[in-house]
C-alpha atoms as a PDB file:
ATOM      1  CA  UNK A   1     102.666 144.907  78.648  1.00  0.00           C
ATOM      2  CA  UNK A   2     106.064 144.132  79.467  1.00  0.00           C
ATOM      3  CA  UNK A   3     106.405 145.485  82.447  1.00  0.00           C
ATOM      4  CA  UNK A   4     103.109 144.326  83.734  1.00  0.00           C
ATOM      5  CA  UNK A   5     104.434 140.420  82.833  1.00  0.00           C
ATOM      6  CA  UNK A   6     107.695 141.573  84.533  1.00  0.00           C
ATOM      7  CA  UNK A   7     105.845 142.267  88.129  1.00  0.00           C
ATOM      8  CA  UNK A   8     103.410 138.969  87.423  1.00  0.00           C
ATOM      9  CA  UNK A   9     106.423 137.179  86.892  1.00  0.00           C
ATOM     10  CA  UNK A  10     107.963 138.290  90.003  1.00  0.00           C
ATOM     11  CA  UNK A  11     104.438 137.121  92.287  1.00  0.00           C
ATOM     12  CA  UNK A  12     104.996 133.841  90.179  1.00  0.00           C
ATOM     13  CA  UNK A  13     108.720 133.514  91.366  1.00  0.00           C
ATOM     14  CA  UNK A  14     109.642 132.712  87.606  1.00  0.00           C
ATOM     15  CA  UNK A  15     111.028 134.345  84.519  1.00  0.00           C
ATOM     16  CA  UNK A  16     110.095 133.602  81.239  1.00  0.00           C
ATOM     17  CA  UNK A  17     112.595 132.647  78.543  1.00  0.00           C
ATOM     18  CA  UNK A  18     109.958 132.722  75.999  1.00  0.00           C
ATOM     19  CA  UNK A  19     107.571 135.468  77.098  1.00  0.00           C
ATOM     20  CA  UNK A  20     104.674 134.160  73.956  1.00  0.00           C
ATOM     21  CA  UNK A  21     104.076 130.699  76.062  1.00  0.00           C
ATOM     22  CA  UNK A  22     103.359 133.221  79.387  1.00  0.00           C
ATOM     23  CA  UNK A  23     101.129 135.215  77.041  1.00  0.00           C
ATOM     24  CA  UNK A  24      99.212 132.489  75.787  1.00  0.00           C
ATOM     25  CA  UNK A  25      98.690 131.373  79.336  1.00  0.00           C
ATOM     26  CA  UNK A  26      97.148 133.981  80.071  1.00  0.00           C
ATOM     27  CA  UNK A  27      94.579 133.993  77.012  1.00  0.00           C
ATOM     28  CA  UNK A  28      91.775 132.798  77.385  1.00  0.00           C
ATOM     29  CA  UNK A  29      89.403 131.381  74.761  1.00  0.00           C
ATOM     30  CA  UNK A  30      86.849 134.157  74.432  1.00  0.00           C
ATOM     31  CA  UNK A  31      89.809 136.210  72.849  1.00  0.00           C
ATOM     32  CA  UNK A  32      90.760 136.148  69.406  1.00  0.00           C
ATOM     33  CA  UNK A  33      93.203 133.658  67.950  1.00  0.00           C
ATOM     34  CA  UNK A  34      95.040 130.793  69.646  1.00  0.00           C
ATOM     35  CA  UNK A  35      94.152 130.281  73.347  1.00  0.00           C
ATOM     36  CA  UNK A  36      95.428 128.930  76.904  1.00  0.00           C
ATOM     37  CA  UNK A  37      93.389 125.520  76.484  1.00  0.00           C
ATOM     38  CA  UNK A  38      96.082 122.920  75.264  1.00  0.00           C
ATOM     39  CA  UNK A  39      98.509 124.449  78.180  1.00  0.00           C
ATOM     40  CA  UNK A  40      95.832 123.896  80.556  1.00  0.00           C
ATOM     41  CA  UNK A  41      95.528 120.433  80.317  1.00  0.00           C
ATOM     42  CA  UNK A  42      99.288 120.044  80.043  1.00  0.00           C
ATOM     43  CA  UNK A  43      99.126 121.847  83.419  1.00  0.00           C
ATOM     44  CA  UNK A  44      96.539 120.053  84.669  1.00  0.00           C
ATOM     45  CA  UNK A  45      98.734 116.928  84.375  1.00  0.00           C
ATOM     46  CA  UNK A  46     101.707 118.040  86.009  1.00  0.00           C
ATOM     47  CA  UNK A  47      99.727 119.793  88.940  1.00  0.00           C
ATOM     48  CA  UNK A  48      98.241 116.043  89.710  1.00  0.00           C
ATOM     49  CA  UNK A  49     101.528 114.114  89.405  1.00  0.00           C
ATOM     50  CA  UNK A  50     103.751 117.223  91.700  1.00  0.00           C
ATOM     51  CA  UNK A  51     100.651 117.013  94.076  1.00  0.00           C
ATOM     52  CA  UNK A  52     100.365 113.482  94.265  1.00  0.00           C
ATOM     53  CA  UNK A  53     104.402 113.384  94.728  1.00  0.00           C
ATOM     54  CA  UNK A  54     104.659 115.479  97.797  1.00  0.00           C
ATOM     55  CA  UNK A  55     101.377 114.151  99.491  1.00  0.00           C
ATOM     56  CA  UNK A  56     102.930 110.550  98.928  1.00  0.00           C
ATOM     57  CA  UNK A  57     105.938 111.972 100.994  1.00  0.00           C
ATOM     58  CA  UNK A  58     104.504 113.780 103.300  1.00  0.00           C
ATOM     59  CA  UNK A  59     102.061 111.043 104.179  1.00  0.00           C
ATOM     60  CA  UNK A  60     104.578 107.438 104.071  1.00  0.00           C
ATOM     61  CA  UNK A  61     101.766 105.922 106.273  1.00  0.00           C
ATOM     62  CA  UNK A  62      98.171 107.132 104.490  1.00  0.00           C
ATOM     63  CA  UNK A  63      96.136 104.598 102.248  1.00  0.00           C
ATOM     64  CA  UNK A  64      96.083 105.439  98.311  1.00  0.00           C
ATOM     65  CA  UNK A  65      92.414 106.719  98.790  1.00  0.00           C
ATOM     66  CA  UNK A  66      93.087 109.117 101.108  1.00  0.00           C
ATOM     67  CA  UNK A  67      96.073 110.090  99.223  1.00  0.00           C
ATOM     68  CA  UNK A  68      93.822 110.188  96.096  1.00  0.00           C
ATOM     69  CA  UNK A  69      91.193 112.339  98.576  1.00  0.00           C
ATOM     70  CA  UNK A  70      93.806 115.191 100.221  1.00  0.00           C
ATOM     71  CA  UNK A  71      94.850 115.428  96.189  1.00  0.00           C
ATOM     72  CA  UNK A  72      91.287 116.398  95.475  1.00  0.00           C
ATOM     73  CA  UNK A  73      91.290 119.096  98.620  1.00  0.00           C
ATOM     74  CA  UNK A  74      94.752 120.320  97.004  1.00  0.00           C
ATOM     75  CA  UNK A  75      93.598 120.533  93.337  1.00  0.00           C
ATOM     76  CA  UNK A  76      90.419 122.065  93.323  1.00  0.00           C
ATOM     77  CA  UNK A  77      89.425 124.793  91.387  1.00  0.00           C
ATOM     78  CA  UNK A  78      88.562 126.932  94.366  1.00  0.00           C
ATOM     79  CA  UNK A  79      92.214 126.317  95.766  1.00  0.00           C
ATOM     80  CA  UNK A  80      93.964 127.514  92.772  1.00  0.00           C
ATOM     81  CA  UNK A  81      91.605 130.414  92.249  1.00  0.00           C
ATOM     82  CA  UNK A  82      92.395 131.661  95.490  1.00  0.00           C
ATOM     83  CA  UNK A  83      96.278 131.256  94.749  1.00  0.00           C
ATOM     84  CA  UNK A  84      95.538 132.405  91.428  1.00  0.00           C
ATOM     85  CA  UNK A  85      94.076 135.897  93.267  1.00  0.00           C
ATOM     86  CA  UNK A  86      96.918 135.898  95.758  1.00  0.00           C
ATOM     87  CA  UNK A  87      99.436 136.775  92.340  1.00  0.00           C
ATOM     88  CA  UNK A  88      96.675 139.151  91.231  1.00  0.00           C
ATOM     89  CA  UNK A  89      96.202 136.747  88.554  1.00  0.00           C
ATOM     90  CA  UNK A  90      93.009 138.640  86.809  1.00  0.00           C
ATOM     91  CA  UNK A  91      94.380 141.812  85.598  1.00  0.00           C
ATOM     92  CA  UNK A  92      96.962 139.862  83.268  1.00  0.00           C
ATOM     93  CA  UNK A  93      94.403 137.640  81.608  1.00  0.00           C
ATOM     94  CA  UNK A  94      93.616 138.497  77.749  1.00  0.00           C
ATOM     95  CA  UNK A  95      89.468 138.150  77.778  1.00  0.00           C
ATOM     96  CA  UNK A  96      87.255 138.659  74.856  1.00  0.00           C
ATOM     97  CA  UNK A  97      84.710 141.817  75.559  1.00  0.00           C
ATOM     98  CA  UNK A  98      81.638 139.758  76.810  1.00  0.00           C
ATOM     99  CA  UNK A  99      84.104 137.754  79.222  1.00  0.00           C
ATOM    100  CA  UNK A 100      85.520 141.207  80.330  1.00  0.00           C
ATOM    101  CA  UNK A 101      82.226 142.843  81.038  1.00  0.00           C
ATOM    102  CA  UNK A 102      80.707 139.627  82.983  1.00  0.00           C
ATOM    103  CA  UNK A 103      83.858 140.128  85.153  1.00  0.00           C
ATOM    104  CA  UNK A 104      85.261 136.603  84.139  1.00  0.00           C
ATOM    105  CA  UNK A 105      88.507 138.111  85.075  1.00  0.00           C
ATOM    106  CA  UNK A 106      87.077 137.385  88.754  1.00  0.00           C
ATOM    107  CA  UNK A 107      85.590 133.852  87.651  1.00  0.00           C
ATOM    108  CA  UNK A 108      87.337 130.957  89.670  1.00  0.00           C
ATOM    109  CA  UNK A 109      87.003 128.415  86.786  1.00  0.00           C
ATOM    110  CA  UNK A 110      88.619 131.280  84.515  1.00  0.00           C
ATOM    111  CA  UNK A 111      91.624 131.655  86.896  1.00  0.00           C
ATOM    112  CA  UNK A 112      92.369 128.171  88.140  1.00  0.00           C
ATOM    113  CA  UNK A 113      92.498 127.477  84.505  1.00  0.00           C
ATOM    114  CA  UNK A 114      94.495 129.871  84.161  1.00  0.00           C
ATOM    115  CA  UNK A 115      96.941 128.815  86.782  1.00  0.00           C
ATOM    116  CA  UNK A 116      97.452 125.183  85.383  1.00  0.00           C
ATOM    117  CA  UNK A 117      98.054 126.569  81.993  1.00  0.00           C
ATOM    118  CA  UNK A 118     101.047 128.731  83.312  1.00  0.00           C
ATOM    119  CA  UNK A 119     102.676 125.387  84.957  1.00  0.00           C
ATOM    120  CA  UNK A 120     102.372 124.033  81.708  1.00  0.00           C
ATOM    121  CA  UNK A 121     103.906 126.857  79.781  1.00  0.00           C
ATOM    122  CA  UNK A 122     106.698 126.815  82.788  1.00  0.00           C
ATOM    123  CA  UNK A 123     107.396 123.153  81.506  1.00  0.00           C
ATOM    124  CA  UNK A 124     107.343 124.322  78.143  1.00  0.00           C
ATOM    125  CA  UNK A 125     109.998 126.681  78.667  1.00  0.00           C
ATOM    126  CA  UNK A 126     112.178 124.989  81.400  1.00  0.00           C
ATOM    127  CA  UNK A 127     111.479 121.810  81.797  1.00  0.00           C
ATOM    128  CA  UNK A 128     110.061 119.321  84.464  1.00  0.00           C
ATOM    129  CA  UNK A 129     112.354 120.641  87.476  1.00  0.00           C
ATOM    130  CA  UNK A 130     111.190 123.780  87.054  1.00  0.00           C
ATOM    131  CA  UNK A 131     107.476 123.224  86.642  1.00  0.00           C
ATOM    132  CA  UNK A 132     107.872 121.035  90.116  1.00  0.00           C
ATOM    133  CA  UNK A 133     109.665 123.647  91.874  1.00  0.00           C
ATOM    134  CA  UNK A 134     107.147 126.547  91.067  1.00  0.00           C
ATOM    135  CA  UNK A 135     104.087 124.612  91.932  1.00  0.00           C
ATOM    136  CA  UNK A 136     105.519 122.868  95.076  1.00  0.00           C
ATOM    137  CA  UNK A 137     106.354 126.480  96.327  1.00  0.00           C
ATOM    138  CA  UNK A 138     102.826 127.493  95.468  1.00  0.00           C
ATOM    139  CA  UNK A 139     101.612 124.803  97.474  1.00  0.00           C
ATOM    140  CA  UNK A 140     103.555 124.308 100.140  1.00  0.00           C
ATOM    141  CA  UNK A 141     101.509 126.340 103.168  1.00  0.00           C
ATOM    142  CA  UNK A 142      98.644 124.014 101.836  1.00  0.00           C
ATOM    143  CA  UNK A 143     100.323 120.306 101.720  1.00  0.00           C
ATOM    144  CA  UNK A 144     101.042 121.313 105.528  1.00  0.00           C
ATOM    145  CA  UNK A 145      98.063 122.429 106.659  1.00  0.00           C
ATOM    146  CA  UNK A 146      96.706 118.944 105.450  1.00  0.00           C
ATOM    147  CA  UNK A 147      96.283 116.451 108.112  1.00  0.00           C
ATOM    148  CA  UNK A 148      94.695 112.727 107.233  1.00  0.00           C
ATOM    149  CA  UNK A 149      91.730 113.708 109.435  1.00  0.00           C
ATOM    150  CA  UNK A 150      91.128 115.771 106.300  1.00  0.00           C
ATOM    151  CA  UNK A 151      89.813 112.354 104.329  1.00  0.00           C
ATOM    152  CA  UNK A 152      87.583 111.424 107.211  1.00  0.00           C
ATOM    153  CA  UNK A 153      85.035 112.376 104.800  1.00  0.00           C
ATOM    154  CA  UNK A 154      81.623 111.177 103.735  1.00  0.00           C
ATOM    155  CA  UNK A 155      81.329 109.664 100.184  1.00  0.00           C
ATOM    156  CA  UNK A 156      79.094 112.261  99.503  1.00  0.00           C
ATOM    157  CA  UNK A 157      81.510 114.872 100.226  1.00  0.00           C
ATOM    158  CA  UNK A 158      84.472 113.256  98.694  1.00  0.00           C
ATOM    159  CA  UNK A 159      82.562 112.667  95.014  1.00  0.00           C
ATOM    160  CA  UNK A 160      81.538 116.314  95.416  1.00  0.00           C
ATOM    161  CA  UNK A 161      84.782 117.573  96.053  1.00  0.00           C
ATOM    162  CA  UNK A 162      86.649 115.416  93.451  1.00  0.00           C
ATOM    163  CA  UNK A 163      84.088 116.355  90.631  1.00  0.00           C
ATOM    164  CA  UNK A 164      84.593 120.292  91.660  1.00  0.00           C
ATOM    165  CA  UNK A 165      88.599 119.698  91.447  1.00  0.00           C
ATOM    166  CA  UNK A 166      87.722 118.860  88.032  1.00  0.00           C
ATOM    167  CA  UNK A 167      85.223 121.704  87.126  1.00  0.00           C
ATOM    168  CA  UNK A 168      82.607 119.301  86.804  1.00  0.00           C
ATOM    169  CA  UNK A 169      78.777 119.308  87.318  1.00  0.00           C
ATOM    170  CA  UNK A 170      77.758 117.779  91.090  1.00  0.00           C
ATOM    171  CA  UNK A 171      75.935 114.253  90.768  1.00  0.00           C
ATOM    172  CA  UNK A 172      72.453 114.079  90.757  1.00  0.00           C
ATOM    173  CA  UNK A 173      70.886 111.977  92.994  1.00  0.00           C
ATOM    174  CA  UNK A 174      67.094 110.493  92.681  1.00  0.00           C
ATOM    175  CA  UNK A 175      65.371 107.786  94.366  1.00  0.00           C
ATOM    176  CA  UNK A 176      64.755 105.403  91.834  1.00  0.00           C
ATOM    177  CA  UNK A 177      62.482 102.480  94.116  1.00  0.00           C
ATOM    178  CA  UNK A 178      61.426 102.047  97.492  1.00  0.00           C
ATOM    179  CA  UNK A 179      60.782  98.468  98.828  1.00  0.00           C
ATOM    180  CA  UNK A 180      59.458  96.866 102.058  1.00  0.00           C
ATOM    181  CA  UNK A 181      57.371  97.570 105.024  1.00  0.00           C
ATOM    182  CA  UNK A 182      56.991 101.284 106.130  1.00  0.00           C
ATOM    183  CA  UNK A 183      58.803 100.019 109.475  1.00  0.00           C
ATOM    184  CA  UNK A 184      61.597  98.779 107.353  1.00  0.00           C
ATOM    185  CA  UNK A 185      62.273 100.042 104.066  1.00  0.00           C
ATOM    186  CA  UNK A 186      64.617 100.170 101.689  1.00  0.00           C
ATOM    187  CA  UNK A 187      65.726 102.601  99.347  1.00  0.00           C
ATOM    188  CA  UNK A 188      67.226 102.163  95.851  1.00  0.00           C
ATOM    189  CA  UNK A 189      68.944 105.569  94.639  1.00  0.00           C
ATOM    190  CA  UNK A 190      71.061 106.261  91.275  1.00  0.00           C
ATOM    191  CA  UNK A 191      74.141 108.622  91.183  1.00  0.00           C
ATOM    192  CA  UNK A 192      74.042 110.207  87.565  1.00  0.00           C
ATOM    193  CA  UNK A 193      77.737 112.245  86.968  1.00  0.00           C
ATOM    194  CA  UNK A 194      78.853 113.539  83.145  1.00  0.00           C
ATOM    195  CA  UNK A 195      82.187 111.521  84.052  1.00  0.00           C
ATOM    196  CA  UNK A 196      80.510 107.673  83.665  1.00  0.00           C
ATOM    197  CA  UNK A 197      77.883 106.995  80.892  1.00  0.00           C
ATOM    198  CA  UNK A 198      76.449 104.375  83.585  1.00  0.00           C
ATOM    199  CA  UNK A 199      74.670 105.569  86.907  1.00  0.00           C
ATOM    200  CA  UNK A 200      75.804 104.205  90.012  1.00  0.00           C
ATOM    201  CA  UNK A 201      73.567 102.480  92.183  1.00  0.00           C
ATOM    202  CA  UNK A 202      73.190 102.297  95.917  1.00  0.00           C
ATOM    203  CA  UNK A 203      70.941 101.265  98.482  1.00  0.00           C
ATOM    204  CA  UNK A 204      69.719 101.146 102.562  1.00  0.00           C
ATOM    205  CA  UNK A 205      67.901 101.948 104.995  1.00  0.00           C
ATOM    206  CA  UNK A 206      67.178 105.526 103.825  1.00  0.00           C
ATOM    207  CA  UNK A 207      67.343 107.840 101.615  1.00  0.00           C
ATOM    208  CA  UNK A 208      70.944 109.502 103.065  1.00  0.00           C
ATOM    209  CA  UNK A 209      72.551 105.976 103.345  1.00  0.00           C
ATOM    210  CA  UNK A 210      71.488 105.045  99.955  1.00  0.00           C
ATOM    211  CA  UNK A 211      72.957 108.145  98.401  1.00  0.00           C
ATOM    212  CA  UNK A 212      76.209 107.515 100.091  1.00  0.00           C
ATOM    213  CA  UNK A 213      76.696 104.095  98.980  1.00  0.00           C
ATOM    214  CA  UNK A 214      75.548 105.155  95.659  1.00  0.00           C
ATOM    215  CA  UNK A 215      78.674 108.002  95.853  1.00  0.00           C
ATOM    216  CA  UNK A 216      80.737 105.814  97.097  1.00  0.00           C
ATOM    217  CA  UNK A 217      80.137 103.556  94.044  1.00  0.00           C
ATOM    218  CA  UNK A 218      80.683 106.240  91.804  1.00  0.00           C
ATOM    219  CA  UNK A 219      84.202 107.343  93.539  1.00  0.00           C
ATOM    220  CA  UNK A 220      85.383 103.322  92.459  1.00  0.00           C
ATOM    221  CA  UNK A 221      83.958 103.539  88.662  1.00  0.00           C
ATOM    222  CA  UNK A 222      85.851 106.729  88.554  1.00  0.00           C
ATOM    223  CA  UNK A 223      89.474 104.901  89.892  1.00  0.00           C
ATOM    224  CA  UNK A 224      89.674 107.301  92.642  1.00  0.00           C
ATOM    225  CA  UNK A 225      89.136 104.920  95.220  1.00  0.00           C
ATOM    226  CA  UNK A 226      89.456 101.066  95.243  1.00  0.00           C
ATOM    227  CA  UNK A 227      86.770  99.937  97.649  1.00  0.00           C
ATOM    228  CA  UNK A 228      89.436  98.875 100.254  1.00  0.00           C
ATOM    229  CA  UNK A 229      89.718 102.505 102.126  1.00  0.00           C
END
């Protein structure tokens, strides 16, 4: 085991002082006893805030919600998962027996988790510099392949996106009225997402333009955008 953690924690670029906080970052909660859940959202926190740092200085000129947006892109699940792969991440993980046979150790939401709960056991054991400096080197070749086009994106696309960052069901969309004269209706949709206990509710000309308004609704109940970007 030890010298398995010693090659992972060369791919991470980090050494453990504690090696128990790596190990129970790497456990997750289909295995017996404690698990990697409280350092995940620990993680999760600092991932946001070193994220939302750099973006803010890479991009002195870009609007908050397309700050909020390219944080989204940078954040998702599937973009740690495929960092998470790049350090082999999935042969170090402790699974129970039905998570190892179902080949969680392959699972993206199982490794991105996994991911954010080593940045928080980083911060555990060293501190705030050191959490920043291991996940700004992670991220680096993907903060500069971001451009601002990248937020030239449909309110559809954005709510998707931000919801998947967060491992969360996508909205459900449903027509909910149609008024008017066939040559010019208009259609009343509701966004349902887990995230708001209240639907949000769009309308126009059609069905696509109603669904959009009713996303982009949903993006400002959230807080991720403020209605003037």
């Amino acid at each position: 085991m030890t010298v398995s953690l010693s090659r992972l924690e060369s791919l991470l670029g980090y050494t453990f002082k504690d090696q128990e906080l790596m190990i129970l970052a790497l456990t997750h909660r289909s295995f017996a006893g404690r698990n990697n859940e409280r350092l995940e959202f620990l993680g999760d926190a600092i991932l946001n805030f070193v994220a939302g740092e750099a973006l803010f200085e890479r991009f002195p000129l870009a609007r908050e919600g397309q700050l909020s947006r390219l944080r989204a892109r940078l954040v998702k699940g599937e973009t740690l998962a495929v960092l998470a792969r790049g350090f082999g991440l999935g042969e170090y993980l402790r699974l129970g027996s039905g998570e190892l046979k179902s080949g969680g150790f392959r699972r993206e939401s199982i490794l991105a988790d996994a991911l954010e709960a080593l940045i928080g056991a980083i911060y555990l054991d060293a501190g705030m510099e050191a959490a920043k400096a291991r996940v700004t080197a992670w991220l680096t070749s993907e903060i500069e392949s971001l451009t601002l086009v990248d937020t030239n994106k449909d309110p559809k696309t954005r709510l998707q996106e931000f919801l998947q960052s967060r491992g969360c069901e996508l909205p459900r969309y449903e027509v909910v009225d149609i008024q008017g004269e066939p040559h010019c209706r208009v259609f009343f949709v509701e966004c349902e997402i887990t995230l708001l206990n209240e639907k949000s509710r769009g309308q126009g000309v059609s069905r696509r333009i109603a669904e959009q308004v009713a996303a982009a609704a949903a993006l400002i109940a959230l807080g991720v955008e403020n209605g003037h970007d």
